[in-house]
PDB file of N, CA and C in Angstrom:
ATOM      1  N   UNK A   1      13.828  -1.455   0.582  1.00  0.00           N
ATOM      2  CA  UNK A   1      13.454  -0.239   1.260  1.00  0.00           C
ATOM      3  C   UNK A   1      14.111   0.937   0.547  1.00  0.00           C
ATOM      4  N   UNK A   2      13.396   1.724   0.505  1.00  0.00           N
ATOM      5  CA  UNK A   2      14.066   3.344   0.297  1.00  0.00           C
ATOM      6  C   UNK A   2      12.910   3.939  -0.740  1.00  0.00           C
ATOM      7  N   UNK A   3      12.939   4.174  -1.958  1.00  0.00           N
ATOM      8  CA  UNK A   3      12.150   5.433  -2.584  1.00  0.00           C
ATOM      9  C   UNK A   3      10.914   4.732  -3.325  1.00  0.00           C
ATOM     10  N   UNK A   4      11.023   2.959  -3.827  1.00  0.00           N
ATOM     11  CA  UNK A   4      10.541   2.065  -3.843  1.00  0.00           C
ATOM     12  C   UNK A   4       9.521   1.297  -2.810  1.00  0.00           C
ATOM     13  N   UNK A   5       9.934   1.293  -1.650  1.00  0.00           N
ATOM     14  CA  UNK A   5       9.043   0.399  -0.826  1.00  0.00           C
ATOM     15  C   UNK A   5       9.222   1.822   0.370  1.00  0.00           C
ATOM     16  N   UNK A   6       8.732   2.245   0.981  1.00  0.00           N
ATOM     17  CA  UNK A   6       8.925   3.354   1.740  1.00  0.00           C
ATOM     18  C   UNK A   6       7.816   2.903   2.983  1.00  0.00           C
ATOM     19  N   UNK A   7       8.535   2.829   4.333  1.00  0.00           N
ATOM     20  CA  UNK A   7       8.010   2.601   5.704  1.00  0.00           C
ATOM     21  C   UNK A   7       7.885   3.545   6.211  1.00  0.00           C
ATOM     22  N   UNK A   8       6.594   4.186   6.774  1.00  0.00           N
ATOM     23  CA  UNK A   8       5.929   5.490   6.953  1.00  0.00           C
ATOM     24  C   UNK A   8       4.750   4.783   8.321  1.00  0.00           C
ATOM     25  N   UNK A   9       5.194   5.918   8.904  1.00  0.00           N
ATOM     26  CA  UNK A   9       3.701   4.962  10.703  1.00  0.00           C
ATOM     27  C   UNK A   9       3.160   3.577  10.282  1.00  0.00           C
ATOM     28  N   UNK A  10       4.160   3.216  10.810  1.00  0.00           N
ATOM     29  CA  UNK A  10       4.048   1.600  10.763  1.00  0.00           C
ATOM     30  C   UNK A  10       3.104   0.751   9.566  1.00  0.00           C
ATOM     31  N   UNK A  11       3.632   1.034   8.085  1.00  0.00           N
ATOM     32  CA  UNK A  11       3.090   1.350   7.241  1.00  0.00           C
ATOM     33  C   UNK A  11       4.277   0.858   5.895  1.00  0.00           C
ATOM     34  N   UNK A  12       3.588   0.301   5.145  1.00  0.00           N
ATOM     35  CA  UNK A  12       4.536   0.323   3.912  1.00  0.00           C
ATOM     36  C   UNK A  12       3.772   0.795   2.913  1.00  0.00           C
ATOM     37  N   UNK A  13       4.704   1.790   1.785  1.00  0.00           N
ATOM     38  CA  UNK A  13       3.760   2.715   0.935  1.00  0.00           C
ATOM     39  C   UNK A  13       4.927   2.278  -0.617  1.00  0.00           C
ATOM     40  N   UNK A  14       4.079   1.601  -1.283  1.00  0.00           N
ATOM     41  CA  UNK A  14       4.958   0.870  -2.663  1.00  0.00           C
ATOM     42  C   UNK A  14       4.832   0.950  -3.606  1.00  0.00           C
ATOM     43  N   UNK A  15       5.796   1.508  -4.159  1.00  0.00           N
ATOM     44  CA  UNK A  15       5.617   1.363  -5.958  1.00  0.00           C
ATOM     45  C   UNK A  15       5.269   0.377  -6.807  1.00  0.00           C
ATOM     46  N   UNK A  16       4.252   0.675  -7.613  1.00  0.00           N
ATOM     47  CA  UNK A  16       3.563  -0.431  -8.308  1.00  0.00           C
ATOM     48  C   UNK A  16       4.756  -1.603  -8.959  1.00  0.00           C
ATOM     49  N   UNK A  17       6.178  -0.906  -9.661  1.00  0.00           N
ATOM     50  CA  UNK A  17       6.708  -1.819 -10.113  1.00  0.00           C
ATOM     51  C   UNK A  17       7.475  -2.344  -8.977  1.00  0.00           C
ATOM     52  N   UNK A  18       7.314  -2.238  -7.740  1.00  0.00           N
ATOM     53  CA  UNK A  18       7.812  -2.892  -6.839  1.00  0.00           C
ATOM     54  C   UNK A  18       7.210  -4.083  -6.156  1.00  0.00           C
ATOM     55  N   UNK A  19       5.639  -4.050  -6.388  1.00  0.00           N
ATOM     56  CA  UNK A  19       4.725  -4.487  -5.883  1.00  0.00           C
ATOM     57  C   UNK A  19       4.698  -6.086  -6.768  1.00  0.00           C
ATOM     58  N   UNK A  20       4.664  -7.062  -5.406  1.00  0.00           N
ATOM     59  CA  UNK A  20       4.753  -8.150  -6.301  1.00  0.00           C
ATOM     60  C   UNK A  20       3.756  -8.807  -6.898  1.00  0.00           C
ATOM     61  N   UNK A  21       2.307  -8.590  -6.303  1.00  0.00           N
ATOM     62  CA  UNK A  21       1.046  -8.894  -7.129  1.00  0.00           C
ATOM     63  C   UNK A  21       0.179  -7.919  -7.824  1.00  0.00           C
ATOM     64  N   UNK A  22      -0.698  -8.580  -9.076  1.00  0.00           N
ATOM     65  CA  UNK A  22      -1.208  -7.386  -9.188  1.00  0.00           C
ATOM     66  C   UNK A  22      -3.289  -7.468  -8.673  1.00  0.00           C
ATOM     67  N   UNK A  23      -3.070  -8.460  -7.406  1.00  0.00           N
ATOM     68  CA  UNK A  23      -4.195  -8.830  -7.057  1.00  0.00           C
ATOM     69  C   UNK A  23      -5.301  -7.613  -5.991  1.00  0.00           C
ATOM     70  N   UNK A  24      -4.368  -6.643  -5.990  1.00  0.00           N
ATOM     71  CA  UNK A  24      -5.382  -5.208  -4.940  1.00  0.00           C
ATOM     72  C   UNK A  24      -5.990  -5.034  -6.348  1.00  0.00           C
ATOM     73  N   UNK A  25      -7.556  -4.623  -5.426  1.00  0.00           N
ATOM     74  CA  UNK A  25      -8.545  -3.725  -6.562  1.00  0.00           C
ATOM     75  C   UNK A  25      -9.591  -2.821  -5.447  1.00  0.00           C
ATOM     76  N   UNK A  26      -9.705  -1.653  -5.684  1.00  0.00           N
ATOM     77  CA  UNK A  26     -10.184  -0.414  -5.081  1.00  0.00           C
ATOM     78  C   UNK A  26     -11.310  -0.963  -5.567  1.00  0.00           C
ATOM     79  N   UNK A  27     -12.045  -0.646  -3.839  1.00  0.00           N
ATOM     80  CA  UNK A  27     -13.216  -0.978  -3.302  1.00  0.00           C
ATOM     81  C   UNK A  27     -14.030   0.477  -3.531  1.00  0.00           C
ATOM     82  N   UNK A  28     -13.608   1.287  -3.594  1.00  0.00           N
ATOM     83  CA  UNK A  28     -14.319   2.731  -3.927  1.00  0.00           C
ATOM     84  C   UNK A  28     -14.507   3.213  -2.412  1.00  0.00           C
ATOM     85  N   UNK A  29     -14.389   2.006  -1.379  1.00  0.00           N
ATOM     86  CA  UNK A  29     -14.740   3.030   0.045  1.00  0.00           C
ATOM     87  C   UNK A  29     -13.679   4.321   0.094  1.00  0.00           C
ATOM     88  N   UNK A  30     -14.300   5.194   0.158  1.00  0.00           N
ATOM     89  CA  UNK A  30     -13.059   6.228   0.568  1.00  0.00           C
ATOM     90  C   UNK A  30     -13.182   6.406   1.931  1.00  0.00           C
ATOM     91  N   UNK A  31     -11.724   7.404   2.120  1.00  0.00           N
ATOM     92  CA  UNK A  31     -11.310   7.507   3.438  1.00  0.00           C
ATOM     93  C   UNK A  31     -10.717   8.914   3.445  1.00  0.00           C
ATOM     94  N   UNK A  32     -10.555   9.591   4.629  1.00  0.00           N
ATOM     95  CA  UNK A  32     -10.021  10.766   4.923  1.00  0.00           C
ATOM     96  C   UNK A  32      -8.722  10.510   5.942  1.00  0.00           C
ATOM     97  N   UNK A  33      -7.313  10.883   5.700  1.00  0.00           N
ATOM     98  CA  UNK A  33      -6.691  11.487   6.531  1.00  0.00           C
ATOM     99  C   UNK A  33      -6.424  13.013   7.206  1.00  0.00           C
ATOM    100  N   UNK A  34      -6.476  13.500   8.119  1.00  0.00           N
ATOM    101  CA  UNK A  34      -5.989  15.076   7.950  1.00  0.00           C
ATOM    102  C   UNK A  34      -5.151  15.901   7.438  1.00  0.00           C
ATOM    103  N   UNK A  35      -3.604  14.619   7.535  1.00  0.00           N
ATOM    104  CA  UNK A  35      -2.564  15.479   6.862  1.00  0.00           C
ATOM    105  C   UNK A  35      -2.309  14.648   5.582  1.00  0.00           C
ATOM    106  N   UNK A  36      -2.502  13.413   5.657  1.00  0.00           N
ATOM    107  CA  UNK A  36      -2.531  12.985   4.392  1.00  0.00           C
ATOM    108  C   UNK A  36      -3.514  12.894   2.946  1.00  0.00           C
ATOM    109  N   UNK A  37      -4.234  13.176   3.332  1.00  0.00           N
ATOM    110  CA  UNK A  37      -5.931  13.792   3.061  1.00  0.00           C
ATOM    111  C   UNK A  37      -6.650  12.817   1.963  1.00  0.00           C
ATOM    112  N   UNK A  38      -7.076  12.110   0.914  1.00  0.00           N
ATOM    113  CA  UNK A  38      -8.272  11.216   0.401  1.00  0.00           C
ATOM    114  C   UNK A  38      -7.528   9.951   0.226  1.00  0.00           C
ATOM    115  N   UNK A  39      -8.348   8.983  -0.003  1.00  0.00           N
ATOM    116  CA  UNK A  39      -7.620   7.478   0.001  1.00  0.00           C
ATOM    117  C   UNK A  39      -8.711   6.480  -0.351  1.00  0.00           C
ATOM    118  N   UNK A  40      -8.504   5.453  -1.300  1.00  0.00           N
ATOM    119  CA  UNK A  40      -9.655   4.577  -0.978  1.00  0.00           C
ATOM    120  C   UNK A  40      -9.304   3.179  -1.050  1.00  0.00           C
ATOM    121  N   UNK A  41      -9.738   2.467  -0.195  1.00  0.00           N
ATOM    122  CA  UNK A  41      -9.519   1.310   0.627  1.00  0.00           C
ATOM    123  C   UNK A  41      -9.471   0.387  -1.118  1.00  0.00           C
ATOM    124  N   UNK A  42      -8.481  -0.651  -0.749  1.00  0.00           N
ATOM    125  CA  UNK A  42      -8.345  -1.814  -1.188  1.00  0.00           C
ATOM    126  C   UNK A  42      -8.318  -2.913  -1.096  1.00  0.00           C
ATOM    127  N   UNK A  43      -8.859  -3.855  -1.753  1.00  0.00           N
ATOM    128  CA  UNK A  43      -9.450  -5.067  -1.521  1.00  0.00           C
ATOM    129  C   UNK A  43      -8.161  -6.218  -1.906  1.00  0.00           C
ATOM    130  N   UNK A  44      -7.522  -7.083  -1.653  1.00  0.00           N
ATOM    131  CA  UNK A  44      -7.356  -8.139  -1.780  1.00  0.00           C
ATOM    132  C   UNK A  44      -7.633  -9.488  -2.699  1.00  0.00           C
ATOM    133  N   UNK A  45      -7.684  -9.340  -4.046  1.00  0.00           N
ATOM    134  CA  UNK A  45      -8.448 -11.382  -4.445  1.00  0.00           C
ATOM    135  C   UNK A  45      -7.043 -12.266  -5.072  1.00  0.00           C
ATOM    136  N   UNK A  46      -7.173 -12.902  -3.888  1.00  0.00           N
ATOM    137  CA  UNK A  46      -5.997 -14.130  -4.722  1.00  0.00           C
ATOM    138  C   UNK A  46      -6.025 -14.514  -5.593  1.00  0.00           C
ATOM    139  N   UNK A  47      -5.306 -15.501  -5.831  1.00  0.00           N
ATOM    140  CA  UNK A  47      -5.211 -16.070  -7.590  1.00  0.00           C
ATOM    141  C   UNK A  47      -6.487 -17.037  -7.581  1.00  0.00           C
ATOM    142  N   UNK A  48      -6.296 -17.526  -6.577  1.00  0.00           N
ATOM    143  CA  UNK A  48      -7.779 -18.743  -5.749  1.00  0.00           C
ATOM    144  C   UNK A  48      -8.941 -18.266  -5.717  1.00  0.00           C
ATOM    145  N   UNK A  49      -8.813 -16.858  -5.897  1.00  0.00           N
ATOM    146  CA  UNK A  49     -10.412 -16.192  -5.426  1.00  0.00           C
ATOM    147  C   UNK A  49     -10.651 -16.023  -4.244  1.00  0.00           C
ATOM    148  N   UNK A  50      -9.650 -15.852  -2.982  1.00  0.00           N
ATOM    149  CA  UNK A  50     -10.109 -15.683  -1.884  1.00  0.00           C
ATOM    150  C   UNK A  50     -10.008 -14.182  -1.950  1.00  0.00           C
ATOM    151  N   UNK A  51     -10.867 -13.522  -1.630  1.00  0.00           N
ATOM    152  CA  UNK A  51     -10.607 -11.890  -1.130  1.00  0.00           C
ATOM    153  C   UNK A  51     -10.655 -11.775   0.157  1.00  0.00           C
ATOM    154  N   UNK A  52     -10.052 -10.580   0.473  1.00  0.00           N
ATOM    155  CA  UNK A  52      -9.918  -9.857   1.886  1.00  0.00           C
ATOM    156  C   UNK A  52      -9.939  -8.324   1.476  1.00  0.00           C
ATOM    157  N   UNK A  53     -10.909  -8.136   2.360  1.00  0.00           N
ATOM    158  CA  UNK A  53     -11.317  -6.547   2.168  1.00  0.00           C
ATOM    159  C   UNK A  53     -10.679  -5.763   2.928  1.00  0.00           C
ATOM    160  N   UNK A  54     -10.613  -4.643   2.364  1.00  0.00           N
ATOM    161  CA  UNK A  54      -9.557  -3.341   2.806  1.00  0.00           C
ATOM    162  C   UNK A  54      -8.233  -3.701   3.295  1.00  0.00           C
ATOM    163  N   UNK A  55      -7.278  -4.647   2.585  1.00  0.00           N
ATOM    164  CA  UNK A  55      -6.230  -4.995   3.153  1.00  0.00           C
ATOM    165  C   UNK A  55      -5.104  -3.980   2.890  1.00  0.00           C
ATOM    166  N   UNK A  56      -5.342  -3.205   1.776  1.00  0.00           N
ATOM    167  CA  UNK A  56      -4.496  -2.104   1.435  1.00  0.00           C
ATOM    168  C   UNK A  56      -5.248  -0.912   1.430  1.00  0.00           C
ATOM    169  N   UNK A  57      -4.779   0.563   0.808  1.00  0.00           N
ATOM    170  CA  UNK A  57      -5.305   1.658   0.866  1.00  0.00           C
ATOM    171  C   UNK A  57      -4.630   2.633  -0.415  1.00  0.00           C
ATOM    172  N   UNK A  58      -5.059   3.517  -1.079  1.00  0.00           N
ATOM    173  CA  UNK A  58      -4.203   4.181  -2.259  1.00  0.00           C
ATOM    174  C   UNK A  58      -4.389   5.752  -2.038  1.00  0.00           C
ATOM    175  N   UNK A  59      -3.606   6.163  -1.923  1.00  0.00           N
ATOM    176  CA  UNK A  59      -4.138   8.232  -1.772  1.00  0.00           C
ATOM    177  C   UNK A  59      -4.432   8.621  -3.218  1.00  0.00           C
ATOM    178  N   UNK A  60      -5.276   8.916  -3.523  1.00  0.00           N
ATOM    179  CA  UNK A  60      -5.416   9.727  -4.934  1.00  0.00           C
ATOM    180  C   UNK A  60      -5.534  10.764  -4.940  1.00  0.00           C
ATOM    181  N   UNK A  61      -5.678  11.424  -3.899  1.00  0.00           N
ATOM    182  CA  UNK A  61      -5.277  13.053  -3.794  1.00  0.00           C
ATOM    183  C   UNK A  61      -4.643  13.092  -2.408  1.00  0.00           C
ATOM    184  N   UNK A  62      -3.320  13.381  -2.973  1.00  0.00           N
ATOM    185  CA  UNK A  62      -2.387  12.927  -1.461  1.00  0.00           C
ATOM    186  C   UNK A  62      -1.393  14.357  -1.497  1.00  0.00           C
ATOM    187  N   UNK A  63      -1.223  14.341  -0.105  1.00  0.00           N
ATOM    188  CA  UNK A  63      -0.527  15.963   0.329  1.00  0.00           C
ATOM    189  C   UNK A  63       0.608  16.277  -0.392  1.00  0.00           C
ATOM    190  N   UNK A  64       0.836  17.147  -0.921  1.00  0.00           N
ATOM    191  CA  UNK A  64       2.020  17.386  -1.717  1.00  0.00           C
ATOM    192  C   UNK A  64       3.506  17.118  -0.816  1.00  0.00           C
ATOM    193  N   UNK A  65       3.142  17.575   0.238  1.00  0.00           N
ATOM    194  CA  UNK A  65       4.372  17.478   1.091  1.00  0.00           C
ATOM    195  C   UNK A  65       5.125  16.057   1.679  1.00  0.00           C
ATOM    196  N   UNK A  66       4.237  15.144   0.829  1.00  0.00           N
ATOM    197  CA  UNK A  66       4.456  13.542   1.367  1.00  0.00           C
ATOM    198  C   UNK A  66       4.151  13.208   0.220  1.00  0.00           C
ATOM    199  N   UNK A  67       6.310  13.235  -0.746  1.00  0.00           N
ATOM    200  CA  UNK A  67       5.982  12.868  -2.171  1.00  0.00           C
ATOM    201  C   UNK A  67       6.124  11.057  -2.224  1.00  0.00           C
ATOM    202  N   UNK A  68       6.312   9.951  -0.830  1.00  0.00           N
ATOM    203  CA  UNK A  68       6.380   8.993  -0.903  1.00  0.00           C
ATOM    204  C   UNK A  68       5.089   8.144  -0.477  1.00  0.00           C
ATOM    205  N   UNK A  69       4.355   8.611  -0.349  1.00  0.00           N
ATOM    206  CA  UNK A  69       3.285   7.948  -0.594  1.00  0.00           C
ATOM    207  C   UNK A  69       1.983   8.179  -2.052  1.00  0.00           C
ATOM    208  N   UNK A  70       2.614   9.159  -3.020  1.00  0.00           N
ATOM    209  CA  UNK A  70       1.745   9.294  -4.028  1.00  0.00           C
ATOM    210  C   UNK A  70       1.675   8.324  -4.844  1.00  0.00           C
ATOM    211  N   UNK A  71       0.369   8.218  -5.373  1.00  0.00           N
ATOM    212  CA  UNK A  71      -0.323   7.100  -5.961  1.00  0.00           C
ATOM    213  C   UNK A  71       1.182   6.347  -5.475  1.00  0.00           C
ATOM    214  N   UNK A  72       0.493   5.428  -4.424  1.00  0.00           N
ATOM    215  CA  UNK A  72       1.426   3.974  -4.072  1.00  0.00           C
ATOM    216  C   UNK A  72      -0.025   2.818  -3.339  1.00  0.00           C
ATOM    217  N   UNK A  73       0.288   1.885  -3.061  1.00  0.00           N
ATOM    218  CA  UNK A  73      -0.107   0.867  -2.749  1.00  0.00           C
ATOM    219  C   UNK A  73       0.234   1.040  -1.076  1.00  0.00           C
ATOM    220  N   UNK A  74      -0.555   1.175   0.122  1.00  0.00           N
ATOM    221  CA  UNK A  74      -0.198   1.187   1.176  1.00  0.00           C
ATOM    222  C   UNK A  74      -0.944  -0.104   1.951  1.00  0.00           C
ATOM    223  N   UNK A  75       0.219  -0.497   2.816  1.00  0.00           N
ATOM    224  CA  UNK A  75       0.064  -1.819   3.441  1.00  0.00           C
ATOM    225  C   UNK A  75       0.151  -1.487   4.800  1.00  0.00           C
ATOM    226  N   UNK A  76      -0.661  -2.603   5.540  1.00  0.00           N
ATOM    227  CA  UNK A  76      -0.101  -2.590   7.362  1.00  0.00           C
ATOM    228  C   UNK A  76       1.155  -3.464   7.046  1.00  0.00           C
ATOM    229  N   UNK A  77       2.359  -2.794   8.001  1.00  0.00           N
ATOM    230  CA  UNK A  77       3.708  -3.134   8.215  1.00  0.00           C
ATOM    231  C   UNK A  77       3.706  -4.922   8.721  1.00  0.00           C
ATOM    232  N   UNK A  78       2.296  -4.595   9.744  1.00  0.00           N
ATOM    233  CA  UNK A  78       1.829  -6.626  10.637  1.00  0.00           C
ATOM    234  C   UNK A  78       0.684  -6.302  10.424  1.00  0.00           C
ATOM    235  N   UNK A  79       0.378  -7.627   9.604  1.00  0.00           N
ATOM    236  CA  UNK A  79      -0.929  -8.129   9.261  1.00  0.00           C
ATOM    237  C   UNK A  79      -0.618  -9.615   8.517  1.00  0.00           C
ATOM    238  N   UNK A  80      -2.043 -10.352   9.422  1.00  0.00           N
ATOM    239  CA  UNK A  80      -1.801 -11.568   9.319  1.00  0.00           C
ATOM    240  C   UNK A  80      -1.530 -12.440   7.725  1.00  0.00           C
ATOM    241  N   UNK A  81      -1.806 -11.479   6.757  1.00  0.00           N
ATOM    242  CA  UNK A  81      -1.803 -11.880   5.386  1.00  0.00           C
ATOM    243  C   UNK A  81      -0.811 -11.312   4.682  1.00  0.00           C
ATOM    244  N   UNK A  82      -0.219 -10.692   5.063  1.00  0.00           N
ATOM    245  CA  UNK A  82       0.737  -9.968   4.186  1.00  0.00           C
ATOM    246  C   UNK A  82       2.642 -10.792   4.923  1.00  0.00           C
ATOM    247  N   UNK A  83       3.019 -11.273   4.000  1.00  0.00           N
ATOM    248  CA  UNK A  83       4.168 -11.251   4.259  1.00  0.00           C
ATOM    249  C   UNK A  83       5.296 -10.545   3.481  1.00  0.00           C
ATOM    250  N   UNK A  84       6.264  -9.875   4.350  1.00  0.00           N
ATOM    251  CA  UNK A  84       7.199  -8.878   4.185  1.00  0.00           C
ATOM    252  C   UNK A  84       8.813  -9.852   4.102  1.00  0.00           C
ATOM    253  N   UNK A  85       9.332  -9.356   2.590  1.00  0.00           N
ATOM    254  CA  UNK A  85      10.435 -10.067   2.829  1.00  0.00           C
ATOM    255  C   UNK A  85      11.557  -8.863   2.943  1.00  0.00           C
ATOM    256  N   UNK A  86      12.736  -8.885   3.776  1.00  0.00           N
ATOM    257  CA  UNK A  86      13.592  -7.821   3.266  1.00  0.00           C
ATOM    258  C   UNK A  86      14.894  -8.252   3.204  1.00  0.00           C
ATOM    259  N   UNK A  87      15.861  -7.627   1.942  1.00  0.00           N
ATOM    260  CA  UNK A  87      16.767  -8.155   1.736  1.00  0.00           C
ATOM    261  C   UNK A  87      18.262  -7.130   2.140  1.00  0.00           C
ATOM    262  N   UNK A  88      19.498  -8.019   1.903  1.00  0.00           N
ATOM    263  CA  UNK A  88      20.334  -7.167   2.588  1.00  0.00           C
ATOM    264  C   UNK A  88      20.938  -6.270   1.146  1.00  0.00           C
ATOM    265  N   UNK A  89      21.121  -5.105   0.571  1.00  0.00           N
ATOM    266  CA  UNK A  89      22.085  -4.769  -0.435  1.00  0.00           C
ATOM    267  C   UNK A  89      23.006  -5.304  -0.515  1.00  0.00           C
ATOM    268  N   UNK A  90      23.399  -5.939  -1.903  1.00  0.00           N
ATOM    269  CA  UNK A  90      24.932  -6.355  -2.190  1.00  0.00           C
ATOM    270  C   UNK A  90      25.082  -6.104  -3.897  1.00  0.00           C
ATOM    271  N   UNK A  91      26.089  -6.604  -4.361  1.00  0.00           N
ATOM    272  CA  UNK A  91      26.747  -6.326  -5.298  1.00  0.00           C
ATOM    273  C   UNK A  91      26.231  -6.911  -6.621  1.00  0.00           C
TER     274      UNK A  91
END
């Protein structure tokens, strides 16, 4: 967690070199937020070939004032496919 993996409305927003697969691929659906403003949905394909659609989301024109979600990889925080590991800081 912190400038790397960043938890935002129940939400994780991640840096690509943080990101442990490189299996999301933009579906082209776009999307509108108000304050966060364009985005387009991402798709899911395992190594297996299973896909799951719109499991992530990417801002490509994202509010200046929300410099932790630019170009990042955004996830639901709970969702049945995504598992979240978190670790404790140490030395």
């Amino acid at each position: 967690m912190g400038w790397g993996i960043t938890p935002f409305e129940g939400n994780y927003y991640i840096r690509k070199k943080y990101l442990v697969t490189d299996g999301f691929r933009i579906n082209y659906r776009p999307g509108l937020c108000p304050y966060k403003f364009l985005y387009v949905w991402l798709d899911f394909v395992a190594k297996d070939g299973r896909k799951t659609r719109n499991l992530g989301w990417f801002y490509f024109l994202p509010n200046p004032l929300f410099p932790f979600i630019w170009y990042r990889v955004a996830v639901p925080h709970f969702h049945p496919e995504i598992q979240v590991e978190e670790y404790e800081g140490g030395n």
